[in-house]
PDB file of N, CA and C in Angstrom:
ATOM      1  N   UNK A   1     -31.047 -20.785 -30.849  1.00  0.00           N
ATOM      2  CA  UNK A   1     -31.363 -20.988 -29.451  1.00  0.00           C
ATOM      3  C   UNK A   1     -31.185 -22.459 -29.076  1.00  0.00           C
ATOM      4  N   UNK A   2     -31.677 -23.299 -29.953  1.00  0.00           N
ATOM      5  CA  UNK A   2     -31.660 -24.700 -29.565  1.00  0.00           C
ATOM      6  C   UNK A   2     -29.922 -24.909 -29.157  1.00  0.00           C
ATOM      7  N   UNK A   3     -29.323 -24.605 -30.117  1.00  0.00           N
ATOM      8  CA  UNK A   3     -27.427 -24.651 -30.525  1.00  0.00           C
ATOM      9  C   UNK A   3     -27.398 -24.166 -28.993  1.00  0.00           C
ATOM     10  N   UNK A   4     -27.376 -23.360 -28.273  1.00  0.00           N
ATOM     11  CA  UNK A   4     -27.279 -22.681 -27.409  1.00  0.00           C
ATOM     12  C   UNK A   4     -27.672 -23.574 -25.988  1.00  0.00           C
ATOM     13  N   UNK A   5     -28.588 -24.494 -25.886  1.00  0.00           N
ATOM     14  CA  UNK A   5     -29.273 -24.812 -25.192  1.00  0.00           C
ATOM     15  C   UNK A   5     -28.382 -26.667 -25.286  1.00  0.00           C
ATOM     16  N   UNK A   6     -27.915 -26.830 -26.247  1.00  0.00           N
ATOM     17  CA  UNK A   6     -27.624 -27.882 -26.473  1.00  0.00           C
ATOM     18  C   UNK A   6     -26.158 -28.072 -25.690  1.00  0.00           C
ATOM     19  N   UNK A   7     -25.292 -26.825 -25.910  1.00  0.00           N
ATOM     20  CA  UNK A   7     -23.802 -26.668 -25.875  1.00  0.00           C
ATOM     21  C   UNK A   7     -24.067 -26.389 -24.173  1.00  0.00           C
ATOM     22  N   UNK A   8     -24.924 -25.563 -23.894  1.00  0.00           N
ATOM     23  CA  UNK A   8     -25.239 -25.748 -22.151  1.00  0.00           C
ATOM     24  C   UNK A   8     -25.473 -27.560 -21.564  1.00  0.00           C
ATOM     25  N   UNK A   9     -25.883 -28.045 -22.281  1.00  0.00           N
ATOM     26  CA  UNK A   9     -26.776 -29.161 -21.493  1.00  0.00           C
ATOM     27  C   UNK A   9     -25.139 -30.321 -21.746  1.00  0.00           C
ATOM     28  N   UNK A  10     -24.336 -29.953 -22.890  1.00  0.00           N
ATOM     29  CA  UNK A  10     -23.120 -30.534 -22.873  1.00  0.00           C
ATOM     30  C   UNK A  10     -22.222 -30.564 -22.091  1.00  0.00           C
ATOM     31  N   UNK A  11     -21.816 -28.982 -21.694  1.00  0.00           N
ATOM     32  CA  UNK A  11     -21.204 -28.441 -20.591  1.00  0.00           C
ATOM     33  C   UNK A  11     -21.548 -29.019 -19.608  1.00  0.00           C
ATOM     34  N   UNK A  12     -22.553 -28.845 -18.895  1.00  0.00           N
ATOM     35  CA  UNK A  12     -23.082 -29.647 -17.568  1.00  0.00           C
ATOM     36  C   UNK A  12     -23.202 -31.229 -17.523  1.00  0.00           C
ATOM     37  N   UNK A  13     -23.212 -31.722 -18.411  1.00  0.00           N
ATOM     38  CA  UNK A  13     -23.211 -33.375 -18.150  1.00  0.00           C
ATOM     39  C   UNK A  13     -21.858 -33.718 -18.747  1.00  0.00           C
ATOM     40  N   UNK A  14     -20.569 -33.413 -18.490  1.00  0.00           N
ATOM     41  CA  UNK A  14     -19.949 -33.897 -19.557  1.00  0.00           C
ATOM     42  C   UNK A  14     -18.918 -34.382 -18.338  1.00  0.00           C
ATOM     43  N   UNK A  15     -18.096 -35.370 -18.342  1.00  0.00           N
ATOM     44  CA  UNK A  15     -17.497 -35.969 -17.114  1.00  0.00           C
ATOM     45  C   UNK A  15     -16.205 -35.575 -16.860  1.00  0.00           C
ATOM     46  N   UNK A  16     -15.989 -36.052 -15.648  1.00  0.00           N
ATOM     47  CA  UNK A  16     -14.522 -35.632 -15.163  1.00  0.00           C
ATOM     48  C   UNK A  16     -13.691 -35.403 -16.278  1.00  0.00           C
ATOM     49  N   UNK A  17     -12.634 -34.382 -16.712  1.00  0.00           N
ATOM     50  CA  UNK A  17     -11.684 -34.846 -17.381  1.00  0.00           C
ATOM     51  C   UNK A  17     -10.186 -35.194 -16.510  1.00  0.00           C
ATOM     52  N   UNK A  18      -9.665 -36.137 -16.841  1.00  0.00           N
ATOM     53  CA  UNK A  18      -8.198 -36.173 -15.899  1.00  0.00           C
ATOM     54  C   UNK A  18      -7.172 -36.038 -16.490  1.00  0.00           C
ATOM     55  N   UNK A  19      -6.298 -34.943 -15.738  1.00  0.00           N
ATOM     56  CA  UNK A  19      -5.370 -33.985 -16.807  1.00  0.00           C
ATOM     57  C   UNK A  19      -4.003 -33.615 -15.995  1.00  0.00           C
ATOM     58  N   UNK A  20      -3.045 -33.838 -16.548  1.00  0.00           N
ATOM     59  CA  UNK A  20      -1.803 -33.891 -15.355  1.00  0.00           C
ATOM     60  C   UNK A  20      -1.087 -31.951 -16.546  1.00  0.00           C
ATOM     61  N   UNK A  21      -0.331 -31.888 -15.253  1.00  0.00           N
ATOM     62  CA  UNK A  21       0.218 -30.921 -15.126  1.00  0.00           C
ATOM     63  C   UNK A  21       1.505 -30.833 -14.904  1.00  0.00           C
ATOM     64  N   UNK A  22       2.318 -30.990 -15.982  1.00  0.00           N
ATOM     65  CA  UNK A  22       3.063 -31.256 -15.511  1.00  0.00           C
ATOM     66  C   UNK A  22       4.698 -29.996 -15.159  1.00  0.00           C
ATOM     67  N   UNK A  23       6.069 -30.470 -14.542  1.00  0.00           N
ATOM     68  CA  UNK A  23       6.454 -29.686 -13.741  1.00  0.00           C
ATOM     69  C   UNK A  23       6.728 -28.334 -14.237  1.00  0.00           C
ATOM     70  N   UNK A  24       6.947 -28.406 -15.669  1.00  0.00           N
ATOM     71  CA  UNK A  24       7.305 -27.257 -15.925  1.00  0.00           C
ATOM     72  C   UNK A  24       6.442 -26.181 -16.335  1.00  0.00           C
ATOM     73  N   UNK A  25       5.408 -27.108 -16.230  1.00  0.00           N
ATOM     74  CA  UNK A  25       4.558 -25.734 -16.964  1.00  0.00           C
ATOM     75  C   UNK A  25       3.794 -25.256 -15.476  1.00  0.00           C
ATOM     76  N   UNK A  26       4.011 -26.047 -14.364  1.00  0.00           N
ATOM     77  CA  UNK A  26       2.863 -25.684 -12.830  1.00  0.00           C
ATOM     78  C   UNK A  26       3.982 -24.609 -12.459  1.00  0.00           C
ATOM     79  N   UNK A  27       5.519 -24.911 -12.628  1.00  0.00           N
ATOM     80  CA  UNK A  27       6.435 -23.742 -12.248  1.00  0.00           C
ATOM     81  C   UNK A  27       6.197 -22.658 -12.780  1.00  0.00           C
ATOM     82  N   UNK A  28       5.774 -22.354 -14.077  1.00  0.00           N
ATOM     83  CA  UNK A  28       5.765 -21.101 -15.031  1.00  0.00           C
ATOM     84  C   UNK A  28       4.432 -20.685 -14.605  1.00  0.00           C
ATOM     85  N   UNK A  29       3.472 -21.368 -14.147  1.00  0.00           N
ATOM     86  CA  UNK A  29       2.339 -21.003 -13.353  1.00  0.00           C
ATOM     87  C   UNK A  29       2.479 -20.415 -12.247  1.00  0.00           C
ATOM     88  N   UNK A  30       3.368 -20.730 -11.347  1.00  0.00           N
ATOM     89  CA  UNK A  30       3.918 -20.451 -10.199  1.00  0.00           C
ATOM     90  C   UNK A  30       4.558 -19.074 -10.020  1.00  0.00           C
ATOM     91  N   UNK A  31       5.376 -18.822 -11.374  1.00  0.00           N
ATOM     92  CA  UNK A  31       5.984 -17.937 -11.450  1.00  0.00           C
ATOM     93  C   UNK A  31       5.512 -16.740 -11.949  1.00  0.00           C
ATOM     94  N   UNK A  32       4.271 -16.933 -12.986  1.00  0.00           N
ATOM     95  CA  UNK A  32       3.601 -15.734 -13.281  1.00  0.00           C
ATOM     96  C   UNK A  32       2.771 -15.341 -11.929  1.00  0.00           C
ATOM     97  N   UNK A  33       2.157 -16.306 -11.337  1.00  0.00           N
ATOM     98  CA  UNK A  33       1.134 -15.721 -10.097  1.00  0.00           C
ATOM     99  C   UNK A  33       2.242 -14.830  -9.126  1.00  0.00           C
ATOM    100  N   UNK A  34       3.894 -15.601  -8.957  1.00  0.00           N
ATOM    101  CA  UNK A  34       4.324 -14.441  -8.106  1.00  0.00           C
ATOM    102  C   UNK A  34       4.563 -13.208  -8.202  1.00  0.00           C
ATOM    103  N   UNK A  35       5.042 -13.211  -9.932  1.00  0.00           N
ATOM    104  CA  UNK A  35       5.306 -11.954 -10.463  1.00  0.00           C
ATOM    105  C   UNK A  35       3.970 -11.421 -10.236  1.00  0.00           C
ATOM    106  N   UNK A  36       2.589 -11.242 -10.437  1.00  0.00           N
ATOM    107  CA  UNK A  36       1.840 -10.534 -10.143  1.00  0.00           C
ATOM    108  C   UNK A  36       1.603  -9.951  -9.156  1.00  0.00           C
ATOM    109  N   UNK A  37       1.335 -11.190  -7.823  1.00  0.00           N
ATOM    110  CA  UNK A  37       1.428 -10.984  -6.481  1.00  0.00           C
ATOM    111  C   UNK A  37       2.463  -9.613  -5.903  1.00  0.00           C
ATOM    112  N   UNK A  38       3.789  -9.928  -6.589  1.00  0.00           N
ATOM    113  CA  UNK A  38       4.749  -9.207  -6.159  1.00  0.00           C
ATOM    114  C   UNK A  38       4.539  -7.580  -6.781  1.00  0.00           C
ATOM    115  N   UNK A  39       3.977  -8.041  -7.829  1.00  0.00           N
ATOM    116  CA  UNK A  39       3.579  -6.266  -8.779  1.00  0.00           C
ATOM    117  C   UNK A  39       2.409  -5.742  -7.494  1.00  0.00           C
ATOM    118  N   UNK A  40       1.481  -6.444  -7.490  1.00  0.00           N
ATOM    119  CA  UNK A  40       0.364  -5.699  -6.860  1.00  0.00           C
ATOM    120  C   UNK A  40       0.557  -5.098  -5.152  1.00  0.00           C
ATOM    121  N   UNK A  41       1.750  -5.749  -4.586  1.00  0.00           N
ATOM    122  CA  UNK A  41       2.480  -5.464  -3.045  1.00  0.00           C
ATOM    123  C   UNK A  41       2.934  -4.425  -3.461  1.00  0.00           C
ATOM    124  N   UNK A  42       4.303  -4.369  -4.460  1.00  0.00           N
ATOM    125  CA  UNK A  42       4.982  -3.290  -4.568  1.00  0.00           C
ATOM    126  C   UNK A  42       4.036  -1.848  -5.055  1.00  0.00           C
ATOM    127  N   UNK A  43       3.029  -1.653  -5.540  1.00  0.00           N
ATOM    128  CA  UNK A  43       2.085  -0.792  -5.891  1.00  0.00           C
ATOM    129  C   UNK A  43       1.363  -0.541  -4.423  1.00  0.00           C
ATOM    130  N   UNK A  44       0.706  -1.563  -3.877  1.00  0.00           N
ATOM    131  CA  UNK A  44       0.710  -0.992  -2.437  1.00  0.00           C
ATOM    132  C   UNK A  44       1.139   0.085  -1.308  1.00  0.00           C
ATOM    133  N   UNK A  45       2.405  -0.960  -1.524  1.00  0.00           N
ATOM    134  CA  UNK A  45       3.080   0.045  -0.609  1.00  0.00           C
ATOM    135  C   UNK A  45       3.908   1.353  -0.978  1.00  0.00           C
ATOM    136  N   UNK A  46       4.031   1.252  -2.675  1.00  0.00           N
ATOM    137  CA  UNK A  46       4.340   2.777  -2.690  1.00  0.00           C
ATOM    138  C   UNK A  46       3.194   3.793  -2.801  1.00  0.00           C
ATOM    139  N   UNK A  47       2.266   3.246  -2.942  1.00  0.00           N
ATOM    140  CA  UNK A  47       1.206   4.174  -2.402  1.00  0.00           C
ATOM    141  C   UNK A  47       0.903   4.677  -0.789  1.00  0.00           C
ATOM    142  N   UNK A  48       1.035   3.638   0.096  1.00  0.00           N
ATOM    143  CA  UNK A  48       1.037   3.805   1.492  1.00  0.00           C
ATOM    144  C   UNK A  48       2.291   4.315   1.767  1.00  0.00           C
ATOM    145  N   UNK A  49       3.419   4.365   0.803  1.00  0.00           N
ATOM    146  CA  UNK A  49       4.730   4.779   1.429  1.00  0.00           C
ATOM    147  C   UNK A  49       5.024   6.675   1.385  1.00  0.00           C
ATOM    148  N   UNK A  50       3.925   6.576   0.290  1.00  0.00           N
ATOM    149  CA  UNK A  50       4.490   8.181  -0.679  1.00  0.00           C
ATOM    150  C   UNK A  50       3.924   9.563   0.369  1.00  0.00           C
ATOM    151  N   UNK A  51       2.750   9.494   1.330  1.00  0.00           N
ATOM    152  CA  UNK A  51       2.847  10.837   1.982  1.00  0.00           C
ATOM    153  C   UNK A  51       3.411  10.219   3.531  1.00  0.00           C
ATOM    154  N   UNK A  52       4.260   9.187   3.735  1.00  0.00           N
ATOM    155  CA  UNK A  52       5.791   9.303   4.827  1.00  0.00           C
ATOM    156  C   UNK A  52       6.475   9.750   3.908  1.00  0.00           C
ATOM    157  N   UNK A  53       6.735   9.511   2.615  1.00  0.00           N
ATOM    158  CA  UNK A  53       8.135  10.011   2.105  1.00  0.00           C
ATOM    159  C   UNK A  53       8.330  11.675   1.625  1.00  0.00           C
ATOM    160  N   UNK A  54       7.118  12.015   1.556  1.00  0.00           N
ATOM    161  CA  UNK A  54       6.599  13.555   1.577  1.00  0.00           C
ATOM    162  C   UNK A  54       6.795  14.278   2.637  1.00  0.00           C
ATOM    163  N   UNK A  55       6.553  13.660   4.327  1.00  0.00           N
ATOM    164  CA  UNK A  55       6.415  14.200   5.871  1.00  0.00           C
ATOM    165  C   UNK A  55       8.045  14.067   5.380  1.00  0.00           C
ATOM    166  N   UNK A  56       8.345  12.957   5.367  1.00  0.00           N
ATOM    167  CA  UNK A  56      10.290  13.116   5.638  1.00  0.00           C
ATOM    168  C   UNK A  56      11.043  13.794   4.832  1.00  0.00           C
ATOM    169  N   UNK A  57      10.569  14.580   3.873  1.00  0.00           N
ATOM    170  CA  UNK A  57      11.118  15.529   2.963  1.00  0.00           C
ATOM    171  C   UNK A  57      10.638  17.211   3.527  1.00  0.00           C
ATOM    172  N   UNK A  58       9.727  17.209   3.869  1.00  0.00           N
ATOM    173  CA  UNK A  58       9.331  18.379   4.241  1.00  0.00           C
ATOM    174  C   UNK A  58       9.758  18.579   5.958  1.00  0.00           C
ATOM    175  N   UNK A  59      10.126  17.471   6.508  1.00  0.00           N
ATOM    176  CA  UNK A  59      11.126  17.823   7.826  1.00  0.00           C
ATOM    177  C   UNK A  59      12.509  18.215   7.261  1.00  0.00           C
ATOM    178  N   UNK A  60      12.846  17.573   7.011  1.00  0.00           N
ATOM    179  CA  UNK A  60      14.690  17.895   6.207  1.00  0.00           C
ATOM    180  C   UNK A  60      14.602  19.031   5.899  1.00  0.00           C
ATOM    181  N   UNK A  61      13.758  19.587   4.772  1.00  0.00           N
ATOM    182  CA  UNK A  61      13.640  20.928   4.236  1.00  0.00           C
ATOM    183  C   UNK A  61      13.359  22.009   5.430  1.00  0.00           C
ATOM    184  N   UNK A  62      12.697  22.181   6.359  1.00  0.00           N
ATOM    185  CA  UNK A  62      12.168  23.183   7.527  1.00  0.00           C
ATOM    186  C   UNK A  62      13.546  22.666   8.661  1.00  0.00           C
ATOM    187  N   UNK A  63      14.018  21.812   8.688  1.00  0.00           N
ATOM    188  CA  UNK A  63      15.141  21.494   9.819  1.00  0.00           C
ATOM    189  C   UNK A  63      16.514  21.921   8.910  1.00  0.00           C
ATOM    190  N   UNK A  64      16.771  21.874   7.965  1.00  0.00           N
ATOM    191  CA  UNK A  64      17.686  23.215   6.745  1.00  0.00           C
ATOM    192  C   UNK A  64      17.125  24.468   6.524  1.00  0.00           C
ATOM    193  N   UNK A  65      16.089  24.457   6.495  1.00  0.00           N
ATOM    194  CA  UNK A  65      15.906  25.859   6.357  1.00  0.00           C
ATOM    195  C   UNK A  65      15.998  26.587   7.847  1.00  0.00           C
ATOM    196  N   UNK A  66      15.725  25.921   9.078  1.00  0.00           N
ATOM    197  CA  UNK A  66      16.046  26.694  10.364  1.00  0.00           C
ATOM    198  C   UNK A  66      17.187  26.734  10.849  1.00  0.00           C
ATOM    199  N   UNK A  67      18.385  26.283  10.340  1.00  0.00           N
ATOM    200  CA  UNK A  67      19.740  26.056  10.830  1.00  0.00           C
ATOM    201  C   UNK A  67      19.880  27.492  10.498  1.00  0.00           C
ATOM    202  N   UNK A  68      20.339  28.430  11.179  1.00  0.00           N
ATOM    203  CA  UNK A  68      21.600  29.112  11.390  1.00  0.00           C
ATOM    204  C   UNK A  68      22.615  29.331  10.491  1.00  0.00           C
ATOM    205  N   UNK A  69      23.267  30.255  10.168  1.00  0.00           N
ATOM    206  CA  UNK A  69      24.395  30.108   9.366  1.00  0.00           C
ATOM    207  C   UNK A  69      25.946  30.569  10.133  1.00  0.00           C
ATOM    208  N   UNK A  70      25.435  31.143  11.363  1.00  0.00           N
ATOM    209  CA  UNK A  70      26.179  31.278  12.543  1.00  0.00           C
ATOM    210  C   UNK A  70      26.517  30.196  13.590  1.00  0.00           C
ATOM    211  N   UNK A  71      25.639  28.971  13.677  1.00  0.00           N
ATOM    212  CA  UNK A  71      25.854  28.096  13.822  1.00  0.00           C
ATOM    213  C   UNK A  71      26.381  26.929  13.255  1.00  0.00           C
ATOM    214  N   UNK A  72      26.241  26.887  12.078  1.00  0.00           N
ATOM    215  CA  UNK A  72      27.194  25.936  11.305  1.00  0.00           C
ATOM    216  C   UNK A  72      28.744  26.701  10.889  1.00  0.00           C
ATOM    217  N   UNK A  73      28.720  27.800  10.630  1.00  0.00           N
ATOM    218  CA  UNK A  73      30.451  27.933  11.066  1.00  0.00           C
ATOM    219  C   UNK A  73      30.961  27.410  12.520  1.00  0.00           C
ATOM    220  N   UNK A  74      30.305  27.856  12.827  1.00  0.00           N
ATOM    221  CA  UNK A  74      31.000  27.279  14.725  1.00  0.00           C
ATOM    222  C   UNK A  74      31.263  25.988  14.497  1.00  0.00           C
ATOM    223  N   UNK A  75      30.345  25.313  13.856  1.00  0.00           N
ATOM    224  CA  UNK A  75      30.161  23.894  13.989  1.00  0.00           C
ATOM    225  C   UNK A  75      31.251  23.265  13.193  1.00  0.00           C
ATOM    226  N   UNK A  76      31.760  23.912  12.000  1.00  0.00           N
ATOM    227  CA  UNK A  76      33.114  24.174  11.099  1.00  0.00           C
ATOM    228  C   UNK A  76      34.077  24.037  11.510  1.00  0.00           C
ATOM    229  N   UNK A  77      34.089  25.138  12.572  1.00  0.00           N
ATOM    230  CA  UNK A  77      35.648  25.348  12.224  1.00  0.00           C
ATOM    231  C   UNK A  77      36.337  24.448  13.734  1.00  0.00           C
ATOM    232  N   UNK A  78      35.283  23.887  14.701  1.00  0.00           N
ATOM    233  CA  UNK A  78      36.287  23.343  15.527  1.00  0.00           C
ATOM    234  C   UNK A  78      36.141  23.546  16.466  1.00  0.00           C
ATOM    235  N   UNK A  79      35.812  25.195  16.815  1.00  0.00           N
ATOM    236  CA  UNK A  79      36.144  25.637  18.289  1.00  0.00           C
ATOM    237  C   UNK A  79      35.445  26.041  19.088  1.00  0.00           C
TER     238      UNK A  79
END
Protein backbone atom coordinates (compact mmCIF):
# COMPACT_ATOMS: atom_id res chain seq x y z
CA UNK A 1 0.00 0.00 0.00
CA UNK A 2 2.65 2.43 0.97
CA UNK A 3 4.46 1.43 -2.85
CA UNK A 4 1.12 2.39 -4.09
CA UNK A 5 0.68 5.58 -2.35
CA UNK A 6 4.17 6.60 -3.07
CA UNK A 7 4.04 5.99 -7.07
CA UNK A 8 0.61 8.21 -6.76
CA UNK A 9 2.20 11.08 -4.85
CA UNK A 10 5.13 10.76 -7.77
CA UNK A 11 2.74 10.92 -10.51
CA UNK A 12 1.16 14.08 -9.24
CA UNK A 13 4.17 16.16 -8.31
CA UNK A 14 6.38 15.27 -11.00
CA UNK A 15 7.05 18.31 -13.56
CA UNK A 16 6.45 19.34 -16.93
CA UNK A 17 8.11 17.00 -19.24
CA UNK A 18 9.15 18.77 -22.69
CA UNK A 19 8.97 16.45 -25.56
CA UNK A 20 9.03 17.24 -29.33
CA UNK A 21 7.34 15.29 -31.84
CA UNK A 22 8.66 15.05 -34.40
CA UNK A 23 7.41 15.10 -38.34
CA UNK A 24 7.28 11.80 -39.05
CA UNK A 25 6.04 10.18 -36.45
CA UNK A 26 2.90 13.30 -35.84
CA UNK A 27 2.18 12.20 -39.73
CA UNK A 28 1.84 8.42 -38.89
CA UNK A 29 -0.29 9.80 -36.04
CA UNK A 30 -2.21 11.66 -38.40
CA UNK A 31 -2.63 8.92 -40.52
CA UNK A 32 -3.75 6.24 -38.19
CA UNK A 33 -6.49 8.73 -36.61
CA UNK A 34 -7.73 9.14 -40.36
CA UNK A 35 -7.75 5.67 -41.17
CA UNK A 36 -9.99 5.17 -38.19
CA UNK A 37 -12.09 8.20 -38.60
CA UNK A 38 -12.60 7.03 -42.16
CA UNK A 39 -13.41 3.20 -40.93
CA UNK A 40 -15.96 4.43 -38.42
CA UNK A 41 -17.92 6.96 -41.40
CA UNK A 42 -17.79 4.22 -43.81
CA UNK A 43 -19.60 1.74 -41.16
CA UNK A 44 -22.04 4.51 -40.65
CA UNK A 45 -23.24 5.02 -43.53
CA UNK A 46 -23.53 1.57 -44.72
CA UNK A 47 -25.63 1.03 -42.04
CA UNK A 48 -27.87 4.17 -42.75
CA UNK A 49 -27.45 3.24 -46.44
CA UNK A 50 -28.64 -0.59 -46.30
CA UNK A 51 -32.70 -0.31 -45.84
CA UNK A 52 -32.53 2.64 -49.07
CA UNK A 53 -30.64 0.01 -50.77
CA UNK A 54 -33.31 -2.67 -49.81
CA UNK A 55 -36.53 0.08 -50.78
CA UNK A 56 -34.47 0.40 -54.23
CA UNK A 57 -34.28 -3.25 -54.80
CA UNK A 58 -37.66 -4.11 -53.91
CA UNK A 59 -38.99 -1.20 -56.39
CA UNK A 60 -36.98 -2.67 -59.41
CA UNK A 61 -38.23 -6.10 -58.47
CA UNK A 62 -42.35 -5.09 -58.25
CA UNK A 63 -41.71 -2.45 -61.35
CA UNK A 64 -40.27 -6.03 -63.34
CA UNK A 65 -42.45 -7.98 -62.01
CA UNK A 66 -45.53 -5.60 -63.26
CA UNK A 67 -44.29 -5.05 -66.78
CA UNK A 68 -46.30 -6.81 -69.23
CA UNK A 69 -44.92 -9.15 -71.59
CA UNK A 70 -47.24 -7.70 -74.26
CA UNK A 71 -45.85 -4.60 -73.70
CA UNK A 72 -42.32 -5.08 -73.99
CA UNK A 73 -42.66 -6.81 -77.39
CA UNK A 74 -44.33 -3.70 -78.68
CA UNK A 75 -41.68 -1.92 -77.11
CA UNK A 76 -39.20 -4.42 -79.28
CA UNK A 77 -40.01 -4.54 -82.18
CA UNK A 78 -40.46 -0.79 -83.23
CA UNK A 79 -43.90 -0.28 -84.16
Amino acid sequence: MLKLLIILLFSIVSPTAFAYIGPGAGISVLGSLLGILGTIVVAIGAILFWPVRKFLKRKKQKASANESPATSETADTGE
